[in-house]
C-alpha atoms as a PDB file:
ATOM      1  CA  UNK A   1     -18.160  -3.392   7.238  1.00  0.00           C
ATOM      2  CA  UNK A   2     -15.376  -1.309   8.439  1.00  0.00           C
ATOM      3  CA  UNK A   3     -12.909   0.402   5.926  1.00  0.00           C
ATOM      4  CA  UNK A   4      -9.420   0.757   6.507  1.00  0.00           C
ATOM      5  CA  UNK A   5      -6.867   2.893   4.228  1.00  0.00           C
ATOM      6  CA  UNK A   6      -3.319   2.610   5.335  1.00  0.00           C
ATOM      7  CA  UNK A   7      -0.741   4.572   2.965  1.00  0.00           C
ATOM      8  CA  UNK A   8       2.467   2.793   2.295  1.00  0.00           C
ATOM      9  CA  UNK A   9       5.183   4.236   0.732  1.00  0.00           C
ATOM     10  CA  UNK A  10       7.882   1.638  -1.490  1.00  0.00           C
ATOM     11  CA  UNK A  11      11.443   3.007  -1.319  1.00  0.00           C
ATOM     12  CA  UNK A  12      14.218   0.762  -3.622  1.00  0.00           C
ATOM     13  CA  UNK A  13      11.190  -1.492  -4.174  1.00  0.00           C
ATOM     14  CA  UNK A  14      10.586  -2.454  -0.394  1.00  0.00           C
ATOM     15  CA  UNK A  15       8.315  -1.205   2.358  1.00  0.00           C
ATOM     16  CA  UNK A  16       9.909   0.379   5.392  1.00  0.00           C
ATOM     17  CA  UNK A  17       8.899  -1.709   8.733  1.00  0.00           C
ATOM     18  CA  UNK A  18       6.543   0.780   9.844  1.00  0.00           C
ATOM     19  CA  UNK A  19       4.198   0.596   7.020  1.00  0.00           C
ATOM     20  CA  UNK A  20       4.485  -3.313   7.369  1.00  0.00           C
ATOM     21  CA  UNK A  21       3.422  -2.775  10.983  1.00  0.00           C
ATOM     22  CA  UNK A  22       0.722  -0.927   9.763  1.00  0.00           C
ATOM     23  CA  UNK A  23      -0.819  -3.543   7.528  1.00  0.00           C
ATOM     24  CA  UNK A  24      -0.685  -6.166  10.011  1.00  0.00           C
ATOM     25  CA  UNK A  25      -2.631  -4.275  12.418  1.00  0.00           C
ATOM     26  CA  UNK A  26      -4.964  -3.247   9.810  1.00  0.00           C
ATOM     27  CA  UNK A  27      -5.569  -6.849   9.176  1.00  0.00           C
ATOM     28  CA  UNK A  28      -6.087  -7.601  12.780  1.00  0.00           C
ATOM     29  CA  UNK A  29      -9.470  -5.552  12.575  1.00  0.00           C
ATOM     30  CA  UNK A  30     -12.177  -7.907  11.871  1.00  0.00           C
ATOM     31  CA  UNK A  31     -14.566  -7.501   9.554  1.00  0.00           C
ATOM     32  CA  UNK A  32     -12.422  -4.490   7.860  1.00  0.00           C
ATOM     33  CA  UNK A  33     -11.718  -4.217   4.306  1.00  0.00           C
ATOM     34  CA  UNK A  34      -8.306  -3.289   3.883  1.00  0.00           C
ATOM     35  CA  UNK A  35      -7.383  -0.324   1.052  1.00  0.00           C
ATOM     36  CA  UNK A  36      -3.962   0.149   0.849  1.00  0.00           C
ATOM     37  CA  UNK A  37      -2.989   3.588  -1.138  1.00  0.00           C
ATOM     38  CA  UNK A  38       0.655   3.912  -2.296  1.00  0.00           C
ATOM     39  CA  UNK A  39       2.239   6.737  -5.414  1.00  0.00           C
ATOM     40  CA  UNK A  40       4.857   5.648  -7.337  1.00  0.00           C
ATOM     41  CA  UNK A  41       5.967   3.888 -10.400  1.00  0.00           C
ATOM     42  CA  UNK A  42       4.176   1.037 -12.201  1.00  0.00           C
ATOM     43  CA  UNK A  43       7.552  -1.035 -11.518  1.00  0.00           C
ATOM     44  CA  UNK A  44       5.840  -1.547  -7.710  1.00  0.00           C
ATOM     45  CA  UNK A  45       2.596  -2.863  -8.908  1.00  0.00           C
ATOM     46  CA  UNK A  46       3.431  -6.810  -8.520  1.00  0.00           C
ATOM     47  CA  UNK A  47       4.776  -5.603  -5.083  1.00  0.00           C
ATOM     48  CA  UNK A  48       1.617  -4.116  -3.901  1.00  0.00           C
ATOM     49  CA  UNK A  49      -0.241  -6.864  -5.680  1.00  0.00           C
ATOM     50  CA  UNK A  50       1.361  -8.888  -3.280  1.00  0.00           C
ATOM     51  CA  UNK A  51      -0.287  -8.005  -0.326  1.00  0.00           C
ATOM     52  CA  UNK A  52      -3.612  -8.313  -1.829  1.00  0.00           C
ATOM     53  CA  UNK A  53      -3.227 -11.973  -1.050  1.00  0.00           C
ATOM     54  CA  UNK A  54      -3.427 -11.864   2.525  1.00  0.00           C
ATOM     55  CA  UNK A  55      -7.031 -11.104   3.116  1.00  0.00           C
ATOM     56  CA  UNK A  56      -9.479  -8.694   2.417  1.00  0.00           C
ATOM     57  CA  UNK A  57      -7.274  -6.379   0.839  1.00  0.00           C
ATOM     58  CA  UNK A  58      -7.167  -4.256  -2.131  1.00  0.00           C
ATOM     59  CA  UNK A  59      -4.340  -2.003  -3.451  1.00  0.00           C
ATOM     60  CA  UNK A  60      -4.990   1.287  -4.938  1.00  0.00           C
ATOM     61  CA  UNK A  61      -1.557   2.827  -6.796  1.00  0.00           C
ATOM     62  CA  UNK A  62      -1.406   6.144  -7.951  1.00  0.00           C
ATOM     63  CA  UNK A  63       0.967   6.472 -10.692  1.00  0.00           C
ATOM     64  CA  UNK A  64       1.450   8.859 -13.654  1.00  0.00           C
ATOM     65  CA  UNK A  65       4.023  10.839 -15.343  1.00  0.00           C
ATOM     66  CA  UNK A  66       3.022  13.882 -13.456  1.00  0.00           C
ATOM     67  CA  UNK A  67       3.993  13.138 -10.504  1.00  0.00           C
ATOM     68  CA  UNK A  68       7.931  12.216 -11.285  1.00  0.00           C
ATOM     69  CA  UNK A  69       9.344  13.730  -8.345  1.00  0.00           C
ATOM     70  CA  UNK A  70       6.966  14.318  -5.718  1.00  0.00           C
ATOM     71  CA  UNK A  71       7.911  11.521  -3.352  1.00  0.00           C
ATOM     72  CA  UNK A  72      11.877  13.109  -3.020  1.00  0.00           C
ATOM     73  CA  UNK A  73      12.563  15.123   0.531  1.00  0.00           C
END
């Protein structure tokens, strides 16, 4: 089975089109299991849950206290 990791990145609790591109073409691979990797708060969890529904997808989020910060530009 073929893995696929495709990092998303929430901003104001939405996903900008391009990562949703992303994900759809991931799931277009067949037989590919689908990791999708995002940082950020636990606020986004039921959001990246979300996308766990639509096939063989799971989310991995990376959140902790140290890394306040490290998404601004």
């Amino acid at each position: 089975m073929l893995k696929v990791a495709v990092a998303i990145k929430f901003y104001k609790g939405e996903i900008s089109p391009f990562d949703k591109t992303c994900i759809e073409m991931a799931l277009g691979v067949e037989n590919a299991e689908i990791f999708l990797i995002s940082m950020g708060p636990k606020e986004i969890k039921e959001n990246l849950e979300y996308f766990t529904r639509l096939g063989n997808v799971r989310a991995i989020l990376i959140s902790d206290d140290c890394y306040k910060g490290a998404t601004r530009l």
